[in-house]
PDB file of N, CA and C in Angstrom:
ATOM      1  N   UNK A   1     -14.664  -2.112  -6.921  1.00  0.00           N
ATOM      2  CA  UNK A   1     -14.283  -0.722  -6.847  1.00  0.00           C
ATOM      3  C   UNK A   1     -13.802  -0.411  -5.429  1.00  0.00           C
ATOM      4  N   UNK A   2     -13.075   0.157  -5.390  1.00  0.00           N
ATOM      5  CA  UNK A   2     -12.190   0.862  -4.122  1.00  0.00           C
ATOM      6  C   UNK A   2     -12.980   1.549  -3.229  1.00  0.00           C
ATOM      7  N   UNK A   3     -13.239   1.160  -1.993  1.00  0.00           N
ATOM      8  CA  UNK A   3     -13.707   2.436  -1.052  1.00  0.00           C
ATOM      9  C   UNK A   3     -13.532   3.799  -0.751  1.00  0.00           C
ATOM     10  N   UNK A   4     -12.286   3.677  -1.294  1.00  0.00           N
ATOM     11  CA  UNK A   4     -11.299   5.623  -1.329  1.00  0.00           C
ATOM     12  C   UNK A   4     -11.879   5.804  -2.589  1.00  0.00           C
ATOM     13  N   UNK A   5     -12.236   5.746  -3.428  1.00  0.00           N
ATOM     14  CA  UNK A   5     -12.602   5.655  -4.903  1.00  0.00           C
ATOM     15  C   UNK A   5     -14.255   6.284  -4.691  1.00  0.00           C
ATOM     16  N   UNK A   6     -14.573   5.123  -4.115  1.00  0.00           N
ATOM     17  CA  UNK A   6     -16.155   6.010  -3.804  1.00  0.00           C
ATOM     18  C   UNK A   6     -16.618   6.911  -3.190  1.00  0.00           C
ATOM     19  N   UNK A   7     -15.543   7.242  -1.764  1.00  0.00           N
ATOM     20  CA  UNK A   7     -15.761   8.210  -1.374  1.00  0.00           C
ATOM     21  C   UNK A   7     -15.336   9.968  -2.134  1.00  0.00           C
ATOM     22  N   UNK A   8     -14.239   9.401  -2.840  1.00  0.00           N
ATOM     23  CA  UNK A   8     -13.787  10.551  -3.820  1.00  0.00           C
ATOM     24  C   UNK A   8     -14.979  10.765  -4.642  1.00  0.00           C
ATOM     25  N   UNK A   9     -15.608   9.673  -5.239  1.00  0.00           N
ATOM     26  CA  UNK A   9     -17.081  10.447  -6.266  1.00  0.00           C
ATOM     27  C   UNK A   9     -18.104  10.745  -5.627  1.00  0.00           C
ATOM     28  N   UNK A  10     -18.412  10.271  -4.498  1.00  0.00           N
ATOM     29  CA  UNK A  10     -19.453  11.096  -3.974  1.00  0.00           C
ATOM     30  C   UNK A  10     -18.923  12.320  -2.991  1.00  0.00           C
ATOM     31  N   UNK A  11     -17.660  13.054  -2.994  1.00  0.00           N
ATOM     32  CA  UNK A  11     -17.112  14.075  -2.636  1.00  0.00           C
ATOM     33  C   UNK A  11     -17.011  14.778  -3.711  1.00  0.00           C
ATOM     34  N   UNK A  12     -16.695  14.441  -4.703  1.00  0.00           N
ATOM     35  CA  UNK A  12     -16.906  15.146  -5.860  1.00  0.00           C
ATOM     36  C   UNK A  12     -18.008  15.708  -6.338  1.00  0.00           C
ATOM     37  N   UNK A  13     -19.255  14.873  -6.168  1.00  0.00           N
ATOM     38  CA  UNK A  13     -20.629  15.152  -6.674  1.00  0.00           C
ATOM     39  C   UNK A  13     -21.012  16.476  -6.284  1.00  0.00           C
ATOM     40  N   UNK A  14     -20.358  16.652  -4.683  1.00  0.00           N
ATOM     41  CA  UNK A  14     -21.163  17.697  -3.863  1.00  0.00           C
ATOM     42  C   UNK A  14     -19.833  19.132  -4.044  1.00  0.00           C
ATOM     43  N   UNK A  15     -19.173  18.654  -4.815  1.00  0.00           N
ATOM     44  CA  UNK A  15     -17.623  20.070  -4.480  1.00  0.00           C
ATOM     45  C   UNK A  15     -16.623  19.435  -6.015  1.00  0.00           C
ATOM     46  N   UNK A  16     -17.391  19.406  -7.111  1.00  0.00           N
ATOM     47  CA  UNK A  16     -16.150  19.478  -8.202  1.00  0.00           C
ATOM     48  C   UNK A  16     -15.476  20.304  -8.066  1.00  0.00           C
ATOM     49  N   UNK A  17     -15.224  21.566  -7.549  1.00  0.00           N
ATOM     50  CA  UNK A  17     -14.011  22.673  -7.737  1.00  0.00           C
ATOM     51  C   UNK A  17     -12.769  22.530  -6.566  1.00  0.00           C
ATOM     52  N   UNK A  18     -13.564  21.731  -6.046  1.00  0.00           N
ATOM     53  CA  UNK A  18     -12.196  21.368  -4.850  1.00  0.00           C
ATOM     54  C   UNK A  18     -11.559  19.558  -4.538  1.00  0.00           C
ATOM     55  N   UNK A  19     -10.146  20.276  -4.716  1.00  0.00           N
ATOM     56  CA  UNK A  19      -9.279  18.602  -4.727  1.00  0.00           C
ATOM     57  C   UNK A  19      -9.062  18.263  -3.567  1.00  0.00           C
ATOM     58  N   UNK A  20      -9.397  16.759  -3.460  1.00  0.00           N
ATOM     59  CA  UNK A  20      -9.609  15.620  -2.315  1.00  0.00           C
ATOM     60  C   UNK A  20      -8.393  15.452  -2.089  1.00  0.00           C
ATOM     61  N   UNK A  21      -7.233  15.760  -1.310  1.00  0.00           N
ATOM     62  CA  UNK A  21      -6.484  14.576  -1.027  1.00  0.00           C
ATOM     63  C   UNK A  21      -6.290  13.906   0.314  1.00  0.00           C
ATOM     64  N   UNK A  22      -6.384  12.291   0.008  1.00  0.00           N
ATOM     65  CA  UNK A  22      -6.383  11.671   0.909  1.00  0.00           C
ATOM     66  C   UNK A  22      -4.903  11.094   1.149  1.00  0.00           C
ATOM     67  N   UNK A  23      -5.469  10.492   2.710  1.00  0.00           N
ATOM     68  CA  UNK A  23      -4.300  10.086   3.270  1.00  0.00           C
ATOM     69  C   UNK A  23      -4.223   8.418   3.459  1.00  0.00           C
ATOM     70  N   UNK A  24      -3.421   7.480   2.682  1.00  0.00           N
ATOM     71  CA  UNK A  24      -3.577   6.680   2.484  1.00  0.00           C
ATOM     72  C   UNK A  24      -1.964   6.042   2.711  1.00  0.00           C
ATOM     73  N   UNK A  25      -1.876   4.883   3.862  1.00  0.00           N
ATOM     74  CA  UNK A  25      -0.614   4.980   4.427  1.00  0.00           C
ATOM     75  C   UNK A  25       0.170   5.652   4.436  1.00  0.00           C
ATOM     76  N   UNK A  26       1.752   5.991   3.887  1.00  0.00           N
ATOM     77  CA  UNK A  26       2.524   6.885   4.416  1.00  0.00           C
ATOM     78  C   UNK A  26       2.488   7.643   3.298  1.00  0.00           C
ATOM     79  N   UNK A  27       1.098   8.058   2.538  1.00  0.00           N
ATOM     80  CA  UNK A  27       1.148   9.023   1.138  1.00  0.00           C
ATOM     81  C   UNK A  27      -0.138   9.727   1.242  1.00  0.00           C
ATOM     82  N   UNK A  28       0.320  10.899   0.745  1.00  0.00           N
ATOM     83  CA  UNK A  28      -1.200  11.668   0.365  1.00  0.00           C
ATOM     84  C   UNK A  28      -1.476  11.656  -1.288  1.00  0.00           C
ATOM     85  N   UNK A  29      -2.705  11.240  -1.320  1.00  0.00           N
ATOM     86  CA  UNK A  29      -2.977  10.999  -3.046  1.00  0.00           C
ATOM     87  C   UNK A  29      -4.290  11.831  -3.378  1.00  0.00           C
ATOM     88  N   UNK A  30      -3.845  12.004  -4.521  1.00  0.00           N
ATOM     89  CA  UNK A  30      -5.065  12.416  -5.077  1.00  0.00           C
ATOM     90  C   UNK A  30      -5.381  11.263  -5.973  1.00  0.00           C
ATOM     91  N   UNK A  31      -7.371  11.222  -6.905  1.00  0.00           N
ATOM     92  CA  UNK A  31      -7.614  10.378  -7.439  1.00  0.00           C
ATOM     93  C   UNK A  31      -8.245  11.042  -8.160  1.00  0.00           C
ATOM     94  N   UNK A  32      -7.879  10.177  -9.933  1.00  0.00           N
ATOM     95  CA  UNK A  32      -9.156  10.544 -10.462  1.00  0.00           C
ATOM     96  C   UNK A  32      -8.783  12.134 -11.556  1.00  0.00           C
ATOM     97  N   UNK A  33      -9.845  12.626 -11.598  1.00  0.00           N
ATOM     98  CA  UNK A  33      -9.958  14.130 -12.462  1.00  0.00           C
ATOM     99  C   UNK A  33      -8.662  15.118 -11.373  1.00  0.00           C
ATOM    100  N   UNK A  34      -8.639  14.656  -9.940  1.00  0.00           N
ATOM    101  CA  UNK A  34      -7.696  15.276  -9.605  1.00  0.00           C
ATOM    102  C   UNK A  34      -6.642  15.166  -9.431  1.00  0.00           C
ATOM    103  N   UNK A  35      -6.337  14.068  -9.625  1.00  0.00           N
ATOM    104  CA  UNK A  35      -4.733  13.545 -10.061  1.00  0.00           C
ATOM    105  C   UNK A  35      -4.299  14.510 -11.489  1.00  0.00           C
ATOM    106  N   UNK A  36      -5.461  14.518 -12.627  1.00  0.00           N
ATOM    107  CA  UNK A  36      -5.137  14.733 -13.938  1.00  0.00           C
ATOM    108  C   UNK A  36      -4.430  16.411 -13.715  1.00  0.00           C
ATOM    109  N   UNK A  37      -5.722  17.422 -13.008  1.00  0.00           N
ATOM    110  CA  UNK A  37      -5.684  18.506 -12.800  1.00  0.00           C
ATOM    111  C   UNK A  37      -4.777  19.669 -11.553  1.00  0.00           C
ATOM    112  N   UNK A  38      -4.236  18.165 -10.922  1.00  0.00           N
ATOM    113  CA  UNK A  38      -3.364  18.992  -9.805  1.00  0.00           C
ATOM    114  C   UNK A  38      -1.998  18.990 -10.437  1.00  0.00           C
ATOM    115  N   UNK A  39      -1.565  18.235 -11.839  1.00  0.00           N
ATOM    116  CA  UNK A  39      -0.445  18.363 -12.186  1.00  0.00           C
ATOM    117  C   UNK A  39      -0.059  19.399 -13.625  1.00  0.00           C
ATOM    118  N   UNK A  40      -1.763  20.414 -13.758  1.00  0.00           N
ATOM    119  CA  UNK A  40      -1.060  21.557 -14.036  1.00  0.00           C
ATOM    120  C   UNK A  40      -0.414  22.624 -12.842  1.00  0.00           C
ATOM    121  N   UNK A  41      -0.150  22.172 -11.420  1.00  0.00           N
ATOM    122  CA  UNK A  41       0.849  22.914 -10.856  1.00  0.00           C
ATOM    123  C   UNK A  41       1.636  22.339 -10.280  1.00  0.00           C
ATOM    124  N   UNK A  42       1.734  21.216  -9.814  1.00  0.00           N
ATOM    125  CA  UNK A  42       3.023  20.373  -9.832  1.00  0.00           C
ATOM    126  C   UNK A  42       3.135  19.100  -9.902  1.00  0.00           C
ATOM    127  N   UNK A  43       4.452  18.785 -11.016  1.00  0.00           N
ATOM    128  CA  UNK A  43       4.451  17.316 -11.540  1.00  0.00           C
ATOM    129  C   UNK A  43       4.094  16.055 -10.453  1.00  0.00           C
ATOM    130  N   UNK A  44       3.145  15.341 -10.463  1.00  0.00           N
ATOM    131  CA  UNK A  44       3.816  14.067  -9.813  1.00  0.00           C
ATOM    132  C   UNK A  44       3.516  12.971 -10.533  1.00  0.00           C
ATOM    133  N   UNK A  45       3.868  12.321  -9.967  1.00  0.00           N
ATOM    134  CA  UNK A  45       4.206  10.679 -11.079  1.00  0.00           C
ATOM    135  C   UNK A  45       2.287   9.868 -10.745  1.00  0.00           C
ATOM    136  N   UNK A  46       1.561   9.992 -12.115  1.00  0.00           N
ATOM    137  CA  UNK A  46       0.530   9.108 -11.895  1.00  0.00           C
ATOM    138  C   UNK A  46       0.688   7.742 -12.287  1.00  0.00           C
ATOM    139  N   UNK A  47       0.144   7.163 -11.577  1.00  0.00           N
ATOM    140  CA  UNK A  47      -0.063   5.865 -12.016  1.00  0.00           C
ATOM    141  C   UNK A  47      -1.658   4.827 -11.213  1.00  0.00           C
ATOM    142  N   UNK A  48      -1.678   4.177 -11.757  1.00  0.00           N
ATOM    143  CA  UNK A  48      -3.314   3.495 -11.563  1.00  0.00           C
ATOM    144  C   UNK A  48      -3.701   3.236 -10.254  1.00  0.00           C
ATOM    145  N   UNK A  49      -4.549   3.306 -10.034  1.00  0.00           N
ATOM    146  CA  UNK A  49      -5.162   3.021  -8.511  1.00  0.00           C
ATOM    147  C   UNK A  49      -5.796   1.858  -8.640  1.00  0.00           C
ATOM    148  N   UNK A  50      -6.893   1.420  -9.380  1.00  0.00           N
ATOM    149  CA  UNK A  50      -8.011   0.525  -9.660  1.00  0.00           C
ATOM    150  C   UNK A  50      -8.567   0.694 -11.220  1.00  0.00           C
ATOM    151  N   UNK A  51      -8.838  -0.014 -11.236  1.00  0.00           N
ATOM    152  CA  UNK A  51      -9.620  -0.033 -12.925  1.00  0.00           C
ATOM    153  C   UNK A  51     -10.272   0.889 -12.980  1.00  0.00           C
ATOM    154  N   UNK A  52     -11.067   1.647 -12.700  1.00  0.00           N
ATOM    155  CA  UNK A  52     -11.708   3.077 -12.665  1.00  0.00           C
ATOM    156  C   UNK A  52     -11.054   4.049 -12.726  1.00  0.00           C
ATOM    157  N   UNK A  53      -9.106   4.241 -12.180  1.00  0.00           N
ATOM    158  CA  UNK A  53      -8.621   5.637 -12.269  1.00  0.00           C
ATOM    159  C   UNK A  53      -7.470   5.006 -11.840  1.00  0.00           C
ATOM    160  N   UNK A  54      -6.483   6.554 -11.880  1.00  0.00           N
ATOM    161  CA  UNK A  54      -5.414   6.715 -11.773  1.00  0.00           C
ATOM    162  C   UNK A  54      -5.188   7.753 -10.017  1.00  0.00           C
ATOM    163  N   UNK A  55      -4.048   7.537  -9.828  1.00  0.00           N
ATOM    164  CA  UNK A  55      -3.657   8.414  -8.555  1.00  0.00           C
ATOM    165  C   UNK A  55      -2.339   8.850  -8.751  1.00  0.00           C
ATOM    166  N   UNK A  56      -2.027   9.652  -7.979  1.00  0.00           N
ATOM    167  CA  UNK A  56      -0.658  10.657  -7.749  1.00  0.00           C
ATOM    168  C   UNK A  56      -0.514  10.836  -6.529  1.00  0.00           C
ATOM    169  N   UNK A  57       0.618  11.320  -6.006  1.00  0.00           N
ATOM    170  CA  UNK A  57       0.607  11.931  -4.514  1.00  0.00           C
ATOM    171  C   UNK A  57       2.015  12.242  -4.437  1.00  0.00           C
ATOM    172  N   UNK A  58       1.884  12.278  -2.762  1.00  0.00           N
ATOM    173  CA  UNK A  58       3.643  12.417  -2.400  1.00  0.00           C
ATOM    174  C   UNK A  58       3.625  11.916  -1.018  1.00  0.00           C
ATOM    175  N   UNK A  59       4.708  11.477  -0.446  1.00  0.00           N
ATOM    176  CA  UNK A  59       4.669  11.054   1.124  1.00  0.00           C
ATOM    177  C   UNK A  59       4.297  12.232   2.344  1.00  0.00           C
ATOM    178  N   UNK A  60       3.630  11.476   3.656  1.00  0.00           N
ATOM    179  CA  UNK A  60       3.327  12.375   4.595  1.00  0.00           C
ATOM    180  C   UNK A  60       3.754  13.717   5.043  1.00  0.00           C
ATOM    181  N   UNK A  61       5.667  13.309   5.161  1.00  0.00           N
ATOM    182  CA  UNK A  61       6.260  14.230   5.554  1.00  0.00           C
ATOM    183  C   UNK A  61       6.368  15.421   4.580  1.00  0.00           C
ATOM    184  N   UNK A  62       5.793  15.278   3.555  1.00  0.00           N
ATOM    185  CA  UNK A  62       5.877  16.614   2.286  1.00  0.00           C
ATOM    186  C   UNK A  62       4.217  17.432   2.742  1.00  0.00           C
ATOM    187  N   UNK A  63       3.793  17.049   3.325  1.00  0.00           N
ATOM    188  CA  UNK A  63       2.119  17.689   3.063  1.00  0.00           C
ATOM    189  C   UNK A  63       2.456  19.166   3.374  1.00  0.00           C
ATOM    190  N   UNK A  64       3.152  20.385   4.706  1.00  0.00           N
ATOM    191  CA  UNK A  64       2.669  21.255   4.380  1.00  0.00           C
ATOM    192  C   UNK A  64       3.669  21.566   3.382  1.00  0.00           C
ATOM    193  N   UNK A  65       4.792  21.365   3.005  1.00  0.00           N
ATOM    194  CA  UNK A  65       5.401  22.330   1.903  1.00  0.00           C
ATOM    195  C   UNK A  65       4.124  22.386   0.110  1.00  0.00           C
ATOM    196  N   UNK A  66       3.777  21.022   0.432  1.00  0.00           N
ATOM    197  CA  UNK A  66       2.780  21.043  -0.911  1.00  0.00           C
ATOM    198  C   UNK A  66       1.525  21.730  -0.450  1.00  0.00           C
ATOM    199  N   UNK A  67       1.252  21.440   0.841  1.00  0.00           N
ATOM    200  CA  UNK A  67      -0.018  22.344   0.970  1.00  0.00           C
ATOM    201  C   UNK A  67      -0.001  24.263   0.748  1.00  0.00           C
ATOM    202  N   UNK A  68       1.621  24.345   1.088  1.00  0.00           N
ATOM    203  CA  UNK A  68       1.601  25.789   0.686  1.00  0.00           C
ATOM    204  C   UNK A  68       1.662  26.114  -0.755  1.00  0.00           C
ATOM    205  N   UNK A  69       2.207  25.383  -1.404  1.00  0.00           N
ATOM    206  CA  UNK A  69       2.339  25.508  -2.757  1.00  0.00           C
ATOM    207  C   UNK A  69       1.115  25.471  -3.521  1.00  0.00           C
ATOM    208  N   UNK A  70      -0.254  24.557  -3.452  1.00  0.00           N
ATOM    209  CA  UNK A  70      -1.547  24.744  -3.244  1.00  0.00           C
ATOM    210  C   UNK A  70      -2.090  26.178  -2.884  1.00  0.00           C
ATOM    211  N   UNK A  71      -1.554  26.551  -2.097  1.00  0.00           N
ATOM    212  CA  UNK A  71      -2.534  27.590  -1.495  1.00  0.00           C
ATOM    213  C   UNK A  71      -1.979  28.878  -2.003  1.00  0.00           C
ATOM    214  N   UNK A  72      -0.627  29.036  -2.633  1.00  0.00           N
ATOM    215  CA  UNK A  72      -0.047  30.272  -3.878  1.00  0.00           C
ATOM    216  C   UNK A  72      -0.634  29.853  -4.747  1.00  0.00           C
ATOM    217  N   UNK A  73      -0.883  28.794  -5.557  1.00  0.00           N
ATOM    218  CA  UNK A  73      -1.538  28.528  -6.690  1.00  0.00           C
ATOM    219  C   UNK A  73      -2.902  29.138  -6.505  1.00  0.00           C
ATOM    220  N   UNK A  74      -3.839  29.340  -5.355  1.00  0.00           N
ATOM    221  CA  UNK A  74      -5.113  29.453  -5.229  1.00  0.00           C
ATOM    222  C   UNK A  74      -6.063  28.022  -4.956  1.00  0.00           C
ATOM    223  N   UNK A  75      -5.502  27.079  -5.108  1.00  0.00           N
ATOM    224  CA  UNK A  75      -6.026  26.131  -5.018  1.00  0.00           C
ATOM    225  C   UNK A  75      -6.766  25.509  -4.026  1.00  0.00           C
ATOM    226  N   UNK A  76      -8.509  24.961  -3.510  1.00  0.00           N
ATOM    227  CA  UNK A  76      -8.904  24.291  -2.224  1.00  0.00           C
ATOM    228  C   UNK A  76      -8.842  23.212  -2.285  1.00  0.00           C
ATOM    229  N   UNK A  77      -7.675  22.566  -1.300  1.00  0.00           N
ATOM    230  CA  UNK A  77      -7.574  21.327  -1.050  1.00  0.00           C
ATOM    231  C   UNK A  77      -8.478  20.709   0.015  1.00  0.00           C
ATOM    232  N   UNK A  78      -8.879  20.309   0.203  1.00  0.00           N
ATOM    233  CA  UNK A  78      -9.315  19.392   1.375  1.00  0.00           C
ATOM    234  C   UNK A  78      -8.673  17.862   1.660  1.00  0.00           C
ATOM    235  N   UNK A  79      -7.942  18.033   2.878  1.00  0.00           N
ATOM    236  CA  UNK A  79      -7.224  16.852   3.334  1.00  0.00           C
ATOM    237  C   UNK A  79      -8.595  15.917   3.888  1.00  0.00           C
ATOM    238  N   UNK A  80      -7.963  14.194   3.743  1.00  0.00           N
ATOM    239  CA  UNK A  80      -9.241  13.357   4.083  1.00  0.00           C
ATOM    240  C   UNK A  80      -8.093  12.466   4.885  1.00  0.00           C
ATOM    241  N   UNK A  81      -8.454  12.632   6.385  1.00  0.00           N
ATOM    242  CA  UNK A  81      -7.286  11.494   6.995  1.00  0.00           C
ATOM    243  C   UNK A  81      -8.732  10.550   7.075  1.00  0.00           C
ATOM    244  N   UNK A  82      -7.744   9.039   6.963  1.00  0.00           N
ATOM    245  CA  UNK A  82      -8.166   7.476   6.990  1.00  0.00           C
ATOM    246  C   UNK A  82      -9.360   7.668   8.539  1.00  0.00           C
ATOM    247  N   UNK A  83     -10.435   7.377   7.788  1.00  0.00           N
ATOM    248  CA  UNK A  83     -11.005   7.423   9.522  1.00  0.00           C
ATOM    249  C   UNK A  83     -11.932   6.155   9.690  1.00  0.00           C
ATOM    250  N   UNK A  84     -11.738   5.309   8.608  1.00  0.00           N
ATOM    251  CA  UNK A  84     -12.647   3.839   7.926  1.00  0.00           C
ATOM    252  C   UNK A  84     -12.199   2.961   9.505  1.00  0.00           C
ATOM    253  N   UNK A  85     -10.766   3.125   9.888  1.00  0.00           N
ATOM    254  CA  UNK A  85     -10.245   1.903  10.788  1.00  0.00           C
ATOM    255  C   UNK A  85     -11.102   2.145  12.143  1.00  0.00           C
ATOM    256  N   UNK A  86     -10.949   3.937  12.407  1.00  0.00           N
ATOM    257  CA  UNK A  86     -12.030   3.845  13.390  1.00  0.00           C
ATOM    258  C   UNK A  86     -13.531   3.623  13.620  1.00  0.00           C
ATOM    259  N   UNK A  87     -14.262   3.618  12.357  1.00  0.00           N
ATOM    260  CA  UNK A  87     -15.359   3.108  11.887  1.00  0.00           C
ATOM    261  C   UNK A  87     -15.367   2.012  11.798  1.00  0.00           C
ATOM    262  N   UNK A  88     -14.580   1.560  11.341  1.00  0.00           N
ATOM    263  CA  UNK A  88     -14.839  -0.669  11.417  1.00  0.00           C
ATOM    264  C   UNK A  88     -14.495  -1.112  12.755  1.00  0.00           C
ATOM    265  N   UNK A  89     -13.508   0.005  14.054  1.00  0.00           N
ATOM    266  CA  UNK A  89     -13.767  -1.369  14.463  1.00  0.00           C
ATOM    267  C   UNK A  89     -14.804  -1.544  15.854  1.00  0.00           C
ATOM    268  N   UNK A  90     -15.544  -0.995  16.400  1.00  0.00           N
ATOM    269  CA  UNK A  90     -16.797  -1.030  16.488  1.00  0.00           C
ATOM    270  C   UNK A  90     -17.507  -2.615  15.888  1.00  0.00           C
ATOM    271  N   UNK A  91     -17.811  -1.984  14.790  1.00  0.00           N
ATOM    272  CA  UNK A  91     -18.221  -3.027  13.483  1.00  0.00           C
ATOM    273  C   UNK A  91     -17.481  -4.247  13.993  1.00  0.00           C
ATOM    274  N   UNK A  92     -15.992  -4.363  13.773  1.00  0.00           N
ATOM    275  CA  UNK A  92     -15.540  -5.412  13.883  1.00  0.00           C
ATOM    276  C   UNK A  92     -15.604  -6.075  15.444  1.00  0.00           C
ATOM    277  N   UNK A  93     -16.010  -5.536  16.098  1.00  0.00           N
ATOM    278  CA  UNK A  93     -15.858  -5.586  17.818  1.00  0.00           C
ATOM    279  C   UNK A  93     -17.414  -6.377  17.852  1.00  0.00           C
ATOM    280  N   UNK A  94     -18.542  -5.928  17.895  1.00  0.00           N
ATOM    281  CA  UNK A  94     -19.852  -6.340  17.127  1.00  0.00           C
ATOM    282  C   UNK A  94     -20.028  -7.641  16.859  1.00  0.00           C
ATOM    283  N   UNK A  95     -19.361  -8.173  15.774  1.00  0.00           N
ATOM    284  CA  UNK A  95     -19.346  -9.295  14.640  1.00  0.00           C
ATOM    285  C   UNK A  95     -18.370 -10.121  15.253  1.00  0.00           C
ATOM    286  N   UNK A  96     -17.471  -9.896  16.110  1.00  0.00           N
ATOM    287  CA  UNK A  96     -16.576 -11.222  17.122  1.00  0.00           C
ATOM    288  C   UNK A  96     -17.611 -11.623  18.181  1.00  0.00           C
ATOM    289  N   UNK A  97     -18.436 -10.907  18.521  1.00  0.00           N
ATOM    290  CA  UNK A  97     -19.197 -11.352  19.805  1.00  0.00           C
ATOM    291  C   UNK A  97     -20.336 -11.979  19.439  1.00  0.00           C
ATOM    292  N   UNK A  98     -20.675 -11.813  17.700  1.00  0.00           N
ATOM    293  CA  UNK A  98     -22.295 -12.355  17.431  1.00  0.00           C
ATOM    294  C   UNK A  98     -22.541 -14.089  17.583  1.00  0.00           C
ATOM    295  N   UNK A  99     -23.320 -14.206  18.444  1.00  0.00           N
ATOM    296  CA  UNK A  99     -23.491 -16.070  18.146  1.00  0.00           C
ATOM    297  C   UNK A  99     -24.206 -16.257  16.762  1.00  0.00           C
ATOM    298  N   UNK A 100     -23.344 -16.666  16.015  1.00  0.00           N
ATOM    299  CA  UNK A 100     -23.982 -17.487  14.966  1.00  0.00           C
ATOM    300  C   UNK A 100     -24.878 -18.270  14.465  1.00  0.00           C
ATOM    301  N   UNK A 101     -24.285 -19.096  15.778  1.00  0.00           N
ATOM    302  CA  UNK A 101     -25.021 -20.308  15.907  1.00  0.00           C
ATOM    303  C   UNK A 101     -26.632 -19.613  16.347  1.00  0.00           C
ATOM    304  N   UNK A 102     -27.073 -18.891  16.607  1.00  0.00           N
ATOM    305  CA  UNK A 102     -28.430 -18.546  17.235  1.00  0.00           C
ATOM    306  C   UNK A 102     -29.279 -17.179  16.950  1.00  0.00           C
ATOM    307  N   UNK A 103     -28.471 -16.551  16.145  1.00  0.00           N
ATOM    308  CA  UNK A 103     -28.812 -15.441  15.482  1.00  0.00           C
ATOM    309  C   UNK A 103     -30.105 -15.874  14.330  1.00  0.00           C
ATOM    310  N   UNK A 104     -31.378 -15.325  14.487  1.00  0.00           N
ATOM    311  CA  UNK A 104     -32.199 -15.341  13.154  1.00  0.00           C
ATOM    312  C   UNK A 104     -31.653 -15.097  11.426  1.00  0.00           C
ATOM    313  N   UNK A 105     -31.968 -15.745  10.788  1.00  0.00           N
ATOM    314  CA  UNK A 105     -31.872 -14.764   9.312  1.00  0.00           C
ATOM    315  C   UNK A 105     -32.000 -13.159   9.316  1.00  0.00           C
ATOM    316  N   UNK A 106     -33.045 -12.639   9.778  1.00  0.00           N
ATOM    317  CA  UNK A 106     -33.650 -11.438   9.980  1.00  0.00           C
ATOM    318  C   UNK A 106     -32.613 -10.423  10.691  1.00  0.00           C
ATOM    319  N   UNK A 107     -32.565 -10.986  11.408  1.00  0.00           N
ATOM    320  CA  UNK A 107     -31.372 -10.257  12.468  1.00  0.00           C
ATOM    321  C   UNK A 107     -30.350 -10.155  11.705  1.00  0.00           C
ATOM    322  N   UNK A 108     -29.578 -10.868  11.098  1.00  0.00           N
ATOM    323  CA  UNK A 108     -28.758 -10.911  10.554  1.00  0.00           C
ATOM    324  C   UNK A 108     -28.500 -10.247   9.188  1.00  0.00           C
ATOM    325  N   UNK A 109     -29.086 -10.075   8.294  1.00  0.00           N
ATOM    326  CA  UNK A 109     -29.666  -8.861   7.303  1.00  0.00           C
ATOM    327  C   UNK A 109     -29.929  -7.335   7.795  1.00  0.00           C
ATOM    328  N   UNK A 110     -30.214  -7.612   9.274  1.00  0.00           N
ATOM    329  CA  UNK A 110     -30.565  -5.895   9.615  1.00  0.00           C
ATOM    330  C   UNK A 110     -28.803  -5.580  10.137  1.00  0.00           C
ATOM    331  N   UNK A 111     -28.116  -6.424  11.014  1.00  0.00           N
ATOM    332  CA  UNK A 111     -27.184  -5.770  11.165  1.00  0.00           C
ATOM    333  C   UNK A 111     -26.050  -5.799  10.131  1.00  0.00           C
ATOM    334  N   UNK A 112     -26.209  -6.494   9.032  1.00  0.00           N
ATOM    335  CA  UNK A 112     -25.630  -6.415   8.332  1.00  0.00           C
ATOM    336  C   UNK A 112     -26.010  -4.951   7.045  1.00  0.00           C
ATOM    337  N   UNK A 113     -26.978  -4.676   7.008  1.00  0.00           N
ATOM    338  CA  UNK A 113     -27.642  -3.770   6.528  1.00  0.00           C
ATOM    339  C   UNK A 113     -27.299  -2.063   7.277  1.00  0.00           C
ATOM    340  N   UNK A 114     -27.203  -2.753   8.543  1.00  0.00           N
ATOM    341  CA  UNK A 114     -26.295  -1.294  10.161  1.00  0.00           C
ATOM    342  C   UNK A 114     -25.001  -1.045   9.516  1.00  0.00           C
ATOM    343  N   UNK A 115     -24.636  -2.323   9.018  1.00  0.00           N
ATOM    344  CA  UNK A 115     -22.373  -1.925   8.848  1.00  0.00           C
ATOM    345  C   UNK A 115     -22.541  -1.301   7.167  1.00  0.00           C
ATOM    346  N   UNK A 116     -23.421  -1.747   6.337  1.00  0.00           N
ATOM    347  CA  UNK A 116     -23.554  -0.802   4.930  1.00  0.00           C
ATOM    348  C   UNK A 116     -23.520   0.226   5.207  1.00  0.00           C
ATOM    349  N   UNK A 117     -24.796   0.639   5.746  1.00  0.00           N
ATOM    350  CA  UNK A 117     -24.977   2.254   6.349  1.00  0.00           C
ATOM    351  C   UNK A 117     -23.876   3.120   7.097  1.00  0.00           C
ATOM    352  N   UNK A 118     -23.399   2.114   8.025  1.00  0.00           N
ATOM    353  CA  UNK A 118     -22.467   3.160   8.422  1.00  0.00           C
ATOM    354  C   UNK A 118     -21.022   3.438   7.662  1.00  0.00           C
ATOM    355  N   UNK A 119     -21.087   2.610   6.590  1.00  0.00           N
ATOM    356  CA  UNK A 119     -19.684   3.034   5.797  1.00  0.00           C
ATOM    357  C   UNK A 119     -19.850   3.939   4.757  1.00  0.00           C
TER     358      UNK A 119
END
């Protein structure tokens, strides 16, 4: 399952009445129940994300004309810019420096157990 995927259902859990869209290279998408429901106000082309759902969107340079069009409809969007790259790389900065060779089991389960948590 997709990481944008999970974060959309557990954004959902806490705010079903408001659509997620994220920013996912040079597109903003929606996923999911809100792909289905943002195209009773304007068409866009869905198609599959992952075995769990479908997505829609439109490219960067369209966000505010669609964001205004959203906001005559009445609609709360909440934009989600990519913020995973600045979260991993820390993480990834971390895990180049670990000796391998000399690290416990133990140790190695807890910080690996640190990079779960923080995603």
């Amino acid at each position: 399952m997709s990481l944008l995927y999970d974060q959309y259902r557990k954004l959902k859990e806490r705010d079903k009445d408001t659509y997620y869209l994220f920013r996912s290279g040079n597109f903003y998408i929606f996923l999911g129940d809100d792909a289905d429901r943002i195209n009773q106000y304007v068409v866009l082309k869905r198609t599959p994300f992952c075995k769990e759902t479908i997505k829609c969107g439109f490219p960067i340079r369209s966000l505010e004309a669609y964001l205004t069009v959203f906001k005559n409809h009445g609609l709360v969007i909440q934009v989600i810019e990519k913020e995973e790259k600045k979260r991993i790389e820390p993480i990834l900065k971390d895990l180049k420096n670990l000796d391998i060779e000399s690290i416990t089991p133990i140790k190695a389960l807890t910080i690996l157990k640190e990079i779960k948590d923080s995603l």
